[in-house]
PDB file of N, CA and C in Angstrom:
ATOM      1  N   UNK A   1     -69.451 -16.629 -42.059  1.00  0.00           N
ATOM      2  CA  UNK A   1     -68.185 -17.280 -41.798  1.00  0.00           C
ATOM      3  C   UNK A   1     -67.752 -16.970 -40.371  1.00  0.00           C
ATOM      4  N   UNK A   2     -67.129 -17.611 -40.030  1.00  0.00           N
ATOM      5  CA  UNK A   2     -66.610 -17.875 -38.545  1.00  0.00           C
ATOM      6  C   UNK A   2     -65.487 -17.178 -38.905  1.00  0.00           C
ATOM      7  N   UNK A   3     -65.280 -15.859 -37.327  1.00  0.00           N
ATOM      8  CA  UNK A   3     -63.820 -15.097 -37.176  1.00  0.00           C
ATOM      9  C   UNK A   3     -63.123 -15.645 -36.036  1.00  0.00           C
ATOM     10  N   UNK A   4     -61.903 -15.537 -35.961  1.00  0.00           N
ATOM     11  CA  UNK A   4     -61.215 -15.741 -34.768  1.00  0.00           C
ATOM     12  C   UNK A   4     -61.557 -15.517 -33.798  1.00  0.00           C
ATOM     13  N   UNK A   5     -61.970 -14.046 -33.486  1.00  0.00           N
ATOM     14  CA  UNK A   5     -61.951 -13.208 -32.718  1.00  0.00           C
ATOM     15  C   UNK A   5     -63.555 -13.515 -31.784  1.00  0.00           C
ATOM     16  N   UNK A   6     -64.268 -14.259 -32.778  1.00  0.00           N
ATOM     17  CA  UNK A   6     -65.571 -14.046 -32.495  1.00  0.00           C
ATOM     18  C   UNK A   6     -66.498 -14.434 -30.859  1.00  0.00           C
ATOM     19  N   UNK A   7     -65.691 -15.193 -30.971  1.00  0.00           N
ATOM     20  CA  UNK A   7     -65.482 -15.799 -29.068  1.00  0.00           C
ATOM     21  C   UNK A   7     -64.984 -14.711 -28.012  1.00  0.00           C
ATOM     22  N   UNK A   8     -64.364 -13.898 -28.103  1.00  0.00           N
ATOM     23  CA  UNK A   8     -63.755 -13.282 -27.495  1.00  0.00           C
ATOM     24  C   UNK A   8     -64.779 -11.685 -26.990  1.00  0.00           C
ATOM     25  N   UNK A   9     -64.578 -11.935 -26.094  1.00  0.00           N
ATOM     26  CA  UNK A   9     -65.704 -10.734 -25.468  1.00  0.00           C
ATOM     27  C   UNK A   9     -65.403  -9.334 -25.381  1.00  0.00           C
ATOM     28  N   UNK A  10     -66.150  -8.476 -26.080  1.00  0.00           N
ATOM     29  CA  UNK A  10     -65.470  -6.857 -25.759  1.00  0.00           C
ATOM     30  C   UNK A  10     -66.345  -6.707 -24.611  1.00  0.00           C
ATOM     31  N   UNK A  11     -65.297  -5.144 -24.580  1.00  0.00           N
ATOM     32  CA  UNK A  11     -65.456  -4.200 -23.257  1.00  0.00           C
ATOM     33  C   UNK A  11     -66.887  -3.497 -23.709  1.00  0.00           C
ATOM     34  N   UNK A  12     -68.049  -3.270 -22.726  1.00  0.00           N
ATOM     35  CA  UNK A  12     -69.541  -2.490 -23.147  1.00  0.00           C
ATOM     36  C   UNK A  12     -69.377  -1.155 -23.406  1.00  0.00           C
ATOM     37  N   UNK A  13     -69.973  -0.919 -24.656  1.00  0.00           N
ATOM     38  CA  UNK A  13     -69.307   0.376 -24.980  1.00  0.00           C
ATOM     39  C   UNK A  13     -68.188   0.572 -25.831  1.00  0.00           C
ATOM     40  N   UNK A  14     -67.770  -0.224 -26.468  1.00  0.00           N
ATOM     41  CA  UNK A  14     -66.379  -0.612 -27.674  1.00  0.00           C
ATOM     42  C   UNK A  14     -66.678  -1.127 -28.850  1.00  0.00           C
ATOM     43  N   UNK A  15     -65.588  -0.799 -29.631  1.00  0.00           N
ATOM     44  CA  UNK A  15     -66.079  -1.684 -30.692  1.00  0.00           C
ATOM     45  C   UNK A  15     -64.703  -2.359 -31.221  1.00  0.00           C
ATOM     46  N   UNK A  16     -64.384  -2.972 -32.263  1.00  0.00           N
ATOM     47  CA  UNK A  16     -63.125  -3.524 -33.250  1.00  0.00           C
ATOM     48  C   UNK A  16     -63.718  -3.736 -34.093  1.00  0.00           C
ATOM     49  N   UNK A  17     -62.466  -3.264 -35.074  1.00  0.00           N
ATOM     50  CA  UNK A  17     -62.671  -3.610 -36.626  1.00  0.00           C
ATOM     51  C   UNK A  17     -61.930  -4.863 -36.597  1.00  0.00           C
ATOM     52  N   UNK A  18     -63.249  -5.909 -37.415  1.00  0.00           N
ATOM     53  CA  UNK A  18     -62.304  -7.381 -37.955  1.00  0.00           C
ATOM     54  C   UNK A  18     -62.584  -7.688 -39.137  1.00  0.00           C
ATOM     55  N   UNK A  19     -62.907  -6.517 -40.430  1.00  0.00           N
ATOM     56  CA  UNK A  19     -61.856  -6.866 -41.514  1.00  0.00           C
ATOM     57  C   UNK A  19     -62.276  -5.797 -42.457  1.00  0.00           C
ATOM     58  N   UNK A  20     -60.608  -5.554 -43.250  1.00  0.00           N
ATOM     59  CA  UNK A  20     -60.632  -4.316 -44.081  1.00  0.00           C
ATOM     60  C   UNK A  20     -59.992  -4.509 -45.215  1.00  0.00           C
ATOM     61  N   UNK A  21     -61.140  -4.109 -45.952  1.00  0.00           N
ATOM     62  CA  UNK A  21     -60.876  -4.008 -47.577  1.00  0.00           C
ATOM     63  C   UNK A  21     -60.806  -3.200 -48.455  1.00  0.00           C
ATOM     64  N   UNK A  22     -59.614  -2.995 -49.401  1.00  0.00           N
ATOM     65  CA  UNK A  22     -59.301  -2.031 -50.108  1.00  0.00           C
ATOM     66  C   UNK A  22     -59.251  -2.426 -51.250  1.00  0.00           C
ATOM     67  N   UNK A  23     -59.502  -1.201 -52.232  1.00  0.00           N
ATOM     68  CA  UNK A  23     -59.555  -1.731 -53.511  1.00  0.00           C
ATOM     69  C   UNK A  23     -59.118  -0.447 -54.501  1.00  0.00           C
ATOM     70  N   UNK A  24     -57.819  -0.395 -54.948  1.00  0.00           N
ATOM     71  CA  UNK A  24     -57.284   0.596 -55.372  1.00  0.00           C
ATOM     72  C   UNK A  24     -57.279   0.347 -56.532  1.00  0.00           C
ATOM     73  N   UNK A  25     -58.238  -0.171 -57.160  1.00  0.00           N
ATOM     74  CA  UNK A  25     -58.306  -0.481 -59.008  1.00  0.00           C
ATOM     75  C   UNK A  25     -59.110   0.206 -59.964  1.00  0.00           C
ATOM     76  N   UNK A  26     -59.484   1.376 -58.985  1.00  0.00           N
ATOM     77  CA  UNK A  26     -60.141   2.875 -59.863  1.00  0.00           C
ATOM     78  C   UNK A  26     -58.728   3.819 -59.968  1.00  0.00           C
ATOM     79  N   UNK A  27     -58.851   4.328 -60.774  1.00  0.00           N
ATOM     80  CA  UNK A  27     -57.417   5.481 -61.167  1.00  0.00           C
ATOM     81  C   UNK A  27     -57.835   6.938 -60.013  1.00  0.00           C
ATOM     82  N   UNK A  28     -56.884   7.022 -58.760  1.00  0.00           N
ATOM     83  CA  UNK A  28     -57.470   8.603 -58.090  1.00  0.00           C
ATOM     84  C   UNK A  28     -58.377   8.111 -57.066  1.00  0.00           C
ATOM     85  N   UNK A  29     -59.075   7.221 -57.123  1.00  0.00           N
ATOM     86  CA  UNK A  29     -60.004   6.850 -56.018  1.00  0.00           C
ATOM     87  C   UNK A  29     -59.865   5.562 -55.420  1.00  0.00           C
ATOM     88  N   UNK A  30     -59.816   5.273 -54.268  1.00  0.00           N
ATOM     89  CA  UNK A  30     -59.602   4.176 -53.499  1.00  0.00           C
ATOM     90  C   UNK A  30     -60.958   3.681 -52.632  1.00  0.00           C
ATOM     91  N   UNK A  31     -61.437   2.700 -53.042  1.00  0.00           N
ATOM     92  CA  UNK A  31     -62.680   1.856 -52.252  1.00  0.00           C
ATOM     93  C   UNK A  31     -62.088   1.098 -51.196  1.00  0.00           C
ATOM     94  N   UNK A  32     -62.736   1.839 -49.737  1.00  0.00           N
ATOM     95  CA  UNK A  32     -62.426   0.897 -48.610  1.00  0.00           C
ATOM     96  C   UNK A  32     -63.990  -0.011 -47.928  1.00  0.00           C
ATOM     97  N   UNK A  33     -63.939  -1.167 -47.793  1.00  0.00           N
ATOM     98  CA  UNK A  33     -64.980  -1.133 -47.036  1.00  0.00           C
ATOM     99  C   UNK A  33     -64.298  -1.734 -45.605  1.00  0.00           C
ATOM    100  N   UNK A  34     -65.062  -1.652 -44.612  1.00  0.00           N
ATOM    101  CA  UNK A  34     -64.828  -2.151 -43.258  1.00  0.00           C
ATOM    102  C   UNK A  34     -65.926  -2.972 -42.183  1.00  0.00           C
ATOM    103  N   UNK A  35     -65.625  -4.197 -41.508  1.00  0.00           N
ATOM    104  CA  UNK A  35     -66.462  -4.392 -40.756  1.00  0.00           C
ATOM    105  C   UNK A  35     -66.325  -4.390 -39.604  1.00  0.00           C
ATOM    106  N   UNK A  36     -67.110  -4.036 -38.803  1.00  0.00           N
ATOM    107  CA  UNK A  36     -66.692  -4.068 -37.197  1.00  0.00           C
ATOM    108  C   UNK A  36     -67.684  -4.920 -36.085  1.00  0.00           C
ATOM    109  N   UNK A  37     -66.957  -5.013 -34.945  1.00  0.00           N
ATOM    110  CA  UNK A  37     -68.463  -5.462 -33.859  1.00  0.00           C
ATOM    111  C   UNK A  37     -68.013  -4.676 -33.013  1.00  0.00           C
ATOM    112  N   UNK A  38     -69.338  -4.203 -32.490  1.00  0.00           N
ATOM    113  CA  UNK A  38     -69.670  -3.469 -31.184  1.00  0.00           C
ATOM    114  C   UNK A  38     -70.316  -3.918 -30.309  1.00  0.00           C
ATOM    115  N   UNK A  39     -70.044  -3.635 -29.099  1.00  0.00           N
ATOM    116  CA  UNK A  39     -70.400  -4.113 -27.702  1.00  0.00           C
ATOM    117  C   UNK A  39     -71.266  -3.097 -27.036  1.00  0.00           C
ATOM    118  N   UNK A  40     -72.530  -2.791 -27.521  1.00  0.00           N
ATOM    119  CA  UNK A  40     -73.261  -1.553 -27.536  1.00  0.00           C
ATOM    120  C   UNK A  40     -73.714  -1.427 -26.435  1.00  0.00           C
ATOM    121  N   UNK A  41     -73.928  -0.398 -25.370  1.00  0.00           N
ATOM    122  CA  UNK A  41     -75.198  -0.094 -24.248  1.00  0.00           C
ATOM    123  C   UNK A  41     -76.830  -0.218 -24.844  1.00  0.00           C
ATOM    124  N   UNK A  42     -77.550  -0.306 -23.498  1.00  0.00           N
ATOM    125  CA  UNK A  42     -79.150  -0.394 -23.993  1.00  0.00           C
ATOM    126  C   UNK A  42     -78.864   1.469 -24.669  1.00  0.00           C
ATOM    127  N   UNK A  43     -79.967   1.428 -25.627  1.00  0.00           N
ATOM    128  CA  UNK A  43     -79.764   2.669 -26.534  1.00  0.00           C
ATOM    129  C   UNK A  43     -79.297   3.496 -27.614  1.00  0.00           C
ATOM    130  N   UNK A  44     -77.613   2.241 -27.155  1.00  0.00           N
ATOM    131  CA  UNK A  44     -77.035   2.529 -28.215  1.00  0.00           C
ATOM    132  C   UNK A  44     -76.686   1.595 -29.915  1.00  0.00           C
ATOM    133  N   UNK A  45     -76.266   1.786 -30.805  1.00  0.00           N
ATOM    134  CA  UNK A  45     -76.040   1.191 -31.820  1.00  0.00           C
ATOM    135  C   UNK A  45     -75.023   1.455 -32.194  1.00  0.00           C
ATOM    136  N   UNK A  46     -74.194   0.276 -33.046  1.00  0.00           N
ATOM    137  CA  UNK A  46     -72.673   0.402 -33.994  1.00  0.00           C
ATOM    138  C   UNK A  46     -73.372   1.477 -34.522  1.00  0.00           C
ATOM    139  N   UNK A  47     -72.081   2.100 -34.508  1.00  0.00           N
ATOM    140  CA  UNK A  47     -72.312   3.413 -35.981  1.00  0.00           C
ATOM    141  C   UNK A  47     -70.451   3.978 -36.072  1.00  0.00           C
ATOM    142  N   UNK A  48     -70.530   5.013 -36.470  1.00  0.00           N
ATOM    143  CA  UNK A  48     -69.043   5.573 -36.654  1.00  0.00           C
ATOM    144  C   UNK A  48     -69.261   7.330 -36.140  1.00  0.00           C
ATOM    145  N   UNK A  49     -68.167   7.585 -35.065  1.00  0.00           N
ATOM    146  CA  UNK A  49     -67.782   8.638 -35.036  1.00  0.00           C
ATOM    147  C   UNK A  49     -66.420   9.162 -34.807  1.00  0.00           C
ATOM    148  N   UNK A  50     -66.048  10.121 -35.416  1.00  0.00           N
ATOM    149  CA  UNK A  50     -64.781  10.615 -35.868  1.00  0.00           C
ATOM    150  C   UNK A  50     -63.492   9.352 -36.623  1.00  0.00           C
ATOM    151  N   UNK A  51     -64.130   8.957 -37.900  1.00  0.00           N
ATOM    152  CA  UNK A  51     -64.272   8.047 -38.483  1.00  0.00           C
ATOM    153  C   UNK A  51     -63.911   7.024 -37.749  1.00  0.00           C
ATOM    154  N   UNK A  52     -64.076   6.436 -36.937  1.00  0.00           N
ATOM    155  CA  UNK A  52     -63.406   5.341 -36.635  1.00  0.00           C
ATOM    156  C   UNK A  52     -65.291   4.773 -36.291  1.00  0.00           C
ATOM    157  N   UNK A  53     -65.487   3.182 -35.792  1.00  0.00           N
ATOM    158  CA  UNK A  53     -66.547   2.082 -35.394  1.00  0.00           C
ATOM    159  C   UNK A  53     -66.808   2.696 -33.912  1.00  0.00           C
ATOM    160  N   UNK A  54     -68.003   2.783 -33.781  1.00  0.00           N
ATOM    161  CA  UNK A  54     -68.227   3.544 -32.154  1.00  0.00           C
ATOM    162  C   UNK A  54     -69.564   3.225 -32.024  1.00  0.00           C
ATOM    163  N   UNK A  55     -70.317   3.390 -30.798  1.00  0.00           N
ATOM    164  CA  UNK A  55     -71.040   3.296 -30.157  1.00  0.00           C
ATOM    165  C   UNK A  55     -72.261   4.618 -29.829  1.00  0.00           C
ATOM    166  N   UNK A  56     -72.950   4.644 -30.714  1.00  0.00           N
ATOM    167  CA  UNK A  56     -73.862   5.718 -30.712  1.00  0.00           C
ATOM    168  C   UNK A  56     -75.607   6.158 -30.537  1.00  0.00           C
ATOM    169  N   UNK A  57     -75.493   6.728 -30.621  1.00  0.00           N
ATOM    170  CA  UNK A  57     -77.572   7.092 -30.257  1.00  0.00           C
ATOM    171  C   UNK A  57     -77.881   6.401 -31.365  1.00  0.00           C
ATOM    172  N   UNK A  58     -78.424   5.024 -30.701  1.00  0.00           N
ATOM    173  CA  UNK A  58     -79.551   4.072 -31.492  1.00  0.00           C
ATOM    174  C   UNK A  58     -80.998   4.852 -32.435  1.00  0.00           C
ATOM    175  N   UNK A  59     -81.312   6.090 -31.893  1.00  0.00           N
ATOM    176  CA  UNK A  59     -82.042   6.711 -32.711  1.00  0.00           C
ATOM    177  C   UNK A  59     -81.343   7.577 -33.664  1.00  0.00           C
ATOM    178  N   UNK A  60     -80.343   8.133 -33.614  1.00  0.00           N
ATOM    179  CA  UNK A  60     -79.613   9.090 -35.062  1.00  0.00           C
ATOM    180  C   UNK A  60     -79.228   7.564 -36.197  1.00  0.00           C
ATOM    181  N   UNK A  61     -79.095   6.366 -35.953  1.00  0.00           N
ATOM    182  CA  UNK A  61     -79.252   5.359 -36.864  1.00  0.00           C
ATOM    183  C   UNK A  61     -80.672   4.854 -37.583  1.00  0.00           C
ATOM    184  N   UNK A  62     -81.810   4.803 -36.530  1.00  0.00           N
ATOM    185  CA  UNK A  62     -83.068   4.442 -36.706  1.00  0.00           C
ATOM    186  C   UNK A  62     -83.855   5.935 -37.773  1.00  0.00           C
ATOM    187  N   UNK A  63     -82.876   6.832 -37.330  1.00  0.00           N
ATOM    188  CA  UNK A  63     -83.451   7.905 -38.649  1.00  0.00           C
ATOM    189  C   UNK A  63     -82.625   8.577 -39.370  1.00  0.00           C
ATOM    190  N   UNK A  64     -81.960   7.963 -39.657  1.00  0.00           N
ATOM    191  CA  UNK A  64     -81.169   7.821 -40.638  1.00  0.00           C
ATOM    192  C   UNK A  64     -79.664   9.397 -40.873  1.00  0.00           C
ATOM    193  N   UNK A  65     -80.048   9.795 -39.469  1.00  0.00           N
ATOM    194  CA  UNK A  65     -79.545  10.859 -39.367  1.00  0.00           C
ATOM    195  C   UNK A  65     -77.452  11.239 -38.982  1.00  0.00           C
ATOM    196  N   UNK A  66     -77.184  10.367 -39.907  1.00  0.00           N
ATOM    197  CA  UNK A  66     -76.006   9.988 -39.781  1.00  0.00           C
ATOM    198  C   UNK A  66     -75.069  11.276 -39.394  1.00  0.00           C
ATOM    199  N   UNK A  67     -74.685  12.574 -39.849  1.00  0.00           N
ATOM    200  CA  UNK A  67     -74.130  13.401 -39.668  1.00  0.00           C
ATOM    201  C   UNK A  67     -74.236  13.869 -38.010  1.00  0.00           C
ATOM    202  N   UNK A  68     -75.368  13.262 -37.706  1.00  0.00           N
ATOM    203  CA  UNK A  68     -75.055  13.449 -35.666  1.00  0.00           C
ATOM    204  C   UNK A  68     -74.265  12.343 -35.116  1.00  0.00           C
ATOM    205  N   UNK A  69     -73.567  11.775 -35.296  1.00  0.00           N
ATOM    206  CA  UNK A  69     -72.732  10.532 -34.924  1.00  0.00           C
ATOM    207  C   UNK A  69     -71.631  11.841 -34.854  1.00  0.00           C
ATOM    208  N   UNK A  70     -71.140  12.523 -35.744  1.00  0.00           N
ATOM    209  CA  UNK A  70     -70.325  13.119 -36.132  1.00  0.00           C
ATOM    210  C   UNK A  70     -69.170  12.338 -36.505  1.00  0.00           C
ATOM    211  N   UNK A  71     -69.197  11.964 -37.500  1.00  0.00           N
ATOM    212  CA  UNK A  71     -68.505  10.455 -38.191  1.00  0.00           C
ATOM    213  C   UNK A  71     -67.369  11.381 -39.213  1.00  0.00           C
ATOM    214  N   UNK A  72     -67.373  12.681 -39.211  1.00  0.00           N
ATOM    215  CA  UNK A  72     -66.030  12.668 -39.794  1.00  0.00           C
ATOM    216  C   UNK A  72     -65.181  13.030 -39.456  1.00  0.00           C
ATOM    217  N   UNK A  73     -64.098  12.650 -39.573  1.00  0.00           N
ATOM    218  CA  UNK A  73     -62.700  13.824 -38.732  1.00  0.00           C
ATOM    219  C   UNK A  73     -62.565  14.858 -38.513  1.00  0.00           C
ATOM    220  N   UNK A  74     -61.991  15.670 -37.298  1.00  0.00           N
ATOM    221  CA  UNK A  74     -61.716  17.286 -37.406  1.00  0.00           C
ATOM    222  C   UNK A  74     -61.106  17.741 -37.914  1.00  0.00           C
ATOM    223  N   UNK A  75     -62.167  18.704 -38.721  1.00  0.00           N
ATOM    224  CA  UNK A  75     -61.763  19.556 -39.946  1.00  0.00           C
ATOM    225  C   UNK A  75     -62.600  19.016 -40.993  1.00  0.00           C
ATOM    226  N   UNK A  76     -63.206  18.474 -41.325  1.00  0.00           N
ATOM    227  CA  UNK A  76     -64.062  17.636 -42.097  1.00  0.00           C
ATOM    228  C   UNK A  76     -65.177  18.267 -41.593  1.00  0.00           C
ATOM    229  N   UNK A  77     -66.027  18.170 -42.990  1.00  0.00           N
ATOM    230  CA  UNK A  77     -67.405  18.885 -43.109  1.00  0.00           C
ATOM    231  C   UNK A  77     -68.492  17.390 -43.503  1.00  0.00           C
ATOM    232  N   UNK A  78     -69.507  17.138 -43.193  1.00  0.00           N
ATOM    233  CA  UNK A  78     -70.664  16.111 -42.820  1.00  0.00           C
ATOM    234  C   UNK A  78     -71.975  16.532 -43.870  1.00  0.00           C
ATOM    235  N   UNK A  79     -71.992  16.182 -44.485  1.00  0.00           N
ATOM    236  CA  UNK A  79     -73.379  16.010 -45.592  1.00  0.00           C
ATOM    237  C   UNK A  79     -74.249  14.677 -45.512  1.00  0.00           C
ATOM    238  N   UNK A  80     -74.980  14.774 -45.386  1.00  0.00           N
ATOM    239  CA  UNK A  80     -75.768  13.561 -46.220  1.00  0.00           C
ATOM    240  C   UNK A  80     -76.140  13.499 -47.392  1.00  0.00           C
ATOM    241  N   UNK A  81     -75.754  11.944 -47.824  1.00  0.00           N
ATOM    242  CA  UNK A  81     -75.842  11.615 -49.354  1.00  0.00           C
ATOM    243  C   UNK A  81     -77.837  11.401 -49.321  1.00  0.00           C
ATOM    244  N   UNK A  82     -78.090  11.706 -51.147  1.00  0.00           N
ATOM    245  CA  UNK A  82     -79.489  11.452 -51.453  1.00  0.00           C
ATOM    246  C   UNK A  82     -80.542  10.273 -50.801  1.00  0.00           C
ATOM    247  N   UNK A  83     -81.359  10.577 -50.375  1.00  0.00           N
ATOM    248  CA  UNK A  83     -82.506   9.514 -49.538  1.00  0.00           C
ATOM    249  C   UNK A  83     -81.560   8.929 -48.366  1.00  0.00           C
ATOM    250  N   UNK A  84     -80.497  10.032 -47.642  1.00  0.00           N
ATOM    251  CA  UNK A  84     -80.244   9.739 -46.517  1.00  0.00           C
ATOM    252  C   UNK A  84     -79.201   7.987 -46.825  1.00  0.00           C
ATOM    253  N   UNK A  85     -79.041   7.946 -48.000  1.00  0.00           N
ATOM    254  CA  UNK A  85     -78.209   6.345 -47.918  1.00  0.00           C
ATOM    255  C   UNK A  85     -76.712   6.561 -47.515  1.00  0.00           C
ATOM    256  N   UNK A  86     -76.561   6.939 -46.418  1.00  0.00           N
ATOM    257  CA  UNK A  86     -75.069   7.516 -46.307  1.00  0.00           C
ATOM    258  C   UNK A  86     -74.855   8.573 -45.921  1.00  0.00           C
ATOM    259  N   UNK A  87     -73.359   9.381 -45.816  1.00  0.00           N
ATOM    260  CA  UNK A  87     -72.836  10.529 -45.882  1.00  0.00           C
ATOM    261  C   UNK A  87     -71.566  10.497 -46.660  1.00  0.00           C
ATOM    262  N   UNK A  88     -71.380  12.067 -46.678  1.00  0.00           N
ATOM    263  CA  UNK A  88     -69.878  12.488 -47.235  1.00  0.00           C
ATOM    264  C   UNK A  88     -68.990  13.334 -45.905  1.00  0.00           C
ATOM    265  N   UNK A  89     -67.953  13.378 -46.045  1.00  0.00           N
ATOM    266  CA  UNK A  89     -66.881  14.365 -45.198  1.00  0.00           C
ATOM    267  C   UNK A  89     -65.598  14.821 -46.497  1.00  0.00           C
ATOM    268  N   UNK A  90     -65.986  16.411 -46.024  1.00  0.00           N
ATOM    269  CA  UNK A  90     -65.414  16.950 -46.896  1.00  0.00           C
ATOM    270  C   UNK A  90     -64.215  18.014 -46.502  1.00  0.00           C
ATOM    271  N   UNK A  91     -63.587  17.826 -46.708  1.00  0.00           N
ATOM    272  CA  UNK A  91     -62.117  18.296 -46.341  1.00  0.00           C
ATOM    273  C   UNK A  91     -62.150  19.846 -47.281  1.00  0.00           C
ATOM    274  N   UNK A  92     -61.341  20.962 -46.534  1.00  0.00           N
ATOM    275  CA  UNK A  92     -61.538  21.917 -46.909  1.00  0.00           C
ATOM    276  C   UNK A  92     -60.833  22.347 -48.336  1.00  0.00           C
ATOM    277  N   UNK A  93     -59.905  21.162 -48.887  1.00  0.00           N
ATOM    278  CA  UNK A  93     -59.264  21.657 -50.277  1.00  0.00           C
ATOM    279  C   UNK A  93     -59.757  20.411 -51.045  1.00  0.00           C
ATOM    280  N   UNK A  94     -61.211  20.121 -50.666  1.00  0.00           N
ATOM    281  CA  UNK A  94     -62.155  19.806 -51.529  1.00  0.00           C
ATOM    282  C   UNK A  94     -61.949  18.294 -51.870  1.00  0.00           C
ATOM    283  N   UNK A  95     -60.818  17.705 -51.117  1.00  0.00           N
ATOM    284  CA  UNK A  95     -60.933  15.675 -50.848  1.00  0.00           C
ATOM    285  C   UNK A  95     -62.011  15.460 -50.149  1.00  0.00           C
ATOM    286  N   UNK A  96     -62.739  14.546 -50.940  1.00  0.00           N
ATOM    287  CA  UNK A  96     -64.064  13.729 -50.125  1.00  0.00           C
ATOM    288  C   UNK A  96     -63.938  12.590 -50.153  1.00  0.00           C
ATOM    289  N   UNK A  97     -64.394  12.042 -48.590  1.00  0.00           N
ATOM    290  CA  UNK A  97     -64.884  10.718 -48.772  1.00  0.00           C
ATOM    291  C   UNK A  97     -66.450  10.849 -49.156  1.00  0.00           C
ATOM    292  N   UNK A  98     -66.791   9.756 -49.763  1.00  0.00           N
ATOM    293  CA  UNK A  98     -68.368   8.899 -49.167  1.00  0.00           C
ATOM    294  C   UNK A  98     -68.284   7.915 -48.544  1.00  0.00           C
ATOM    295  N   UNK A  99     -69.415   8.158 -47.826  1.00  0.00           N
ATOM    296  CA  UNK A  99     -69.523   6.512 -46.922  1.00  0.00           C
ATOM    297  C   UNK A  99     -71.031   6.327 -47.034  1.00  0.00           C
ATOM    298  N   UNK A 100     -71.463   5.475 -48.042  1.00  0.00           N
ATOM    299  CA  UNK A 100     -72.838   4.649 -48.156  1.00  0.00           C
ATOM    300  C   UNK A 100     -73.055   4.214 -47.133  1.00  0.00           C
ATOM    301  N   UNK A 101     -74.170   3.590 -46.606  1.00  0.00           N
ATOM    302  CA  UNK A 101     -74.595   2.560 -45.819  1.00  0.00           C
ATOM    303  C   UNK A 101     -75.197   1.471 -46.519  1.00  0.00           C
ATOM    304  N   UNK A 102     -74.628   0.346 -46.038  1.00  0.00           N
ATOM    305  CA  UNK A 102     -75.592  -0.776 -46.674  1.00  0.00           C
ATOM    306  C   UNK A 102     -76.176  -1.499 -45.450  1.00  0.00           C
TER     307      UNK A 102
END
């Protein structure tokens, strides 16, 4: 589908989120997903660090090594989920996110 925005040229090295979805119809847990575009350097790839859409080492994506982005907030602790499909950030009174990759 065609975005508004999609014409519109970022800065090299940036990214924007253009669209976010929530889904608060689990009891205690809230499903967000998000999409973004990035305006990447040679090298680099969309990825996420300090949760937000960023611009990162095209190889910590190509191996799947997500916790070097350093994709979770400070104070937040970085795991990787099983066969590397993702990570978690884990907050020290034990709130976690996950963040799959698809």
């Amino acid at each position: 589908h065609t975005h508004p925005l999609a014409g519109w040229e970022l800065e090299v090295g940036t990214c924007e989120i253009t669209a976010l979805d929530r889904d608060l119809s689990h009891p205690r847990r809230m499903i967000a997903r998000q999409t973004a575009r990035c305006a990447c350097r040679r090298g680099q790839a969309a990825g996420t660090a300090r949760a937000k859409p960023a611009c990162v080492d095209a190889r910590l994506i190509a191996s799947r090594q997500w916790c070097g982005m350093e994709p979770c907030e400070e104070g937040e602790q970085c795991a990787l989920l099983r066969n590397r499909s993702g990570w978690s950030c884990t907050r020290q009174l034990g709130r976690r996110k996950t963040i799959p990759v698809s």
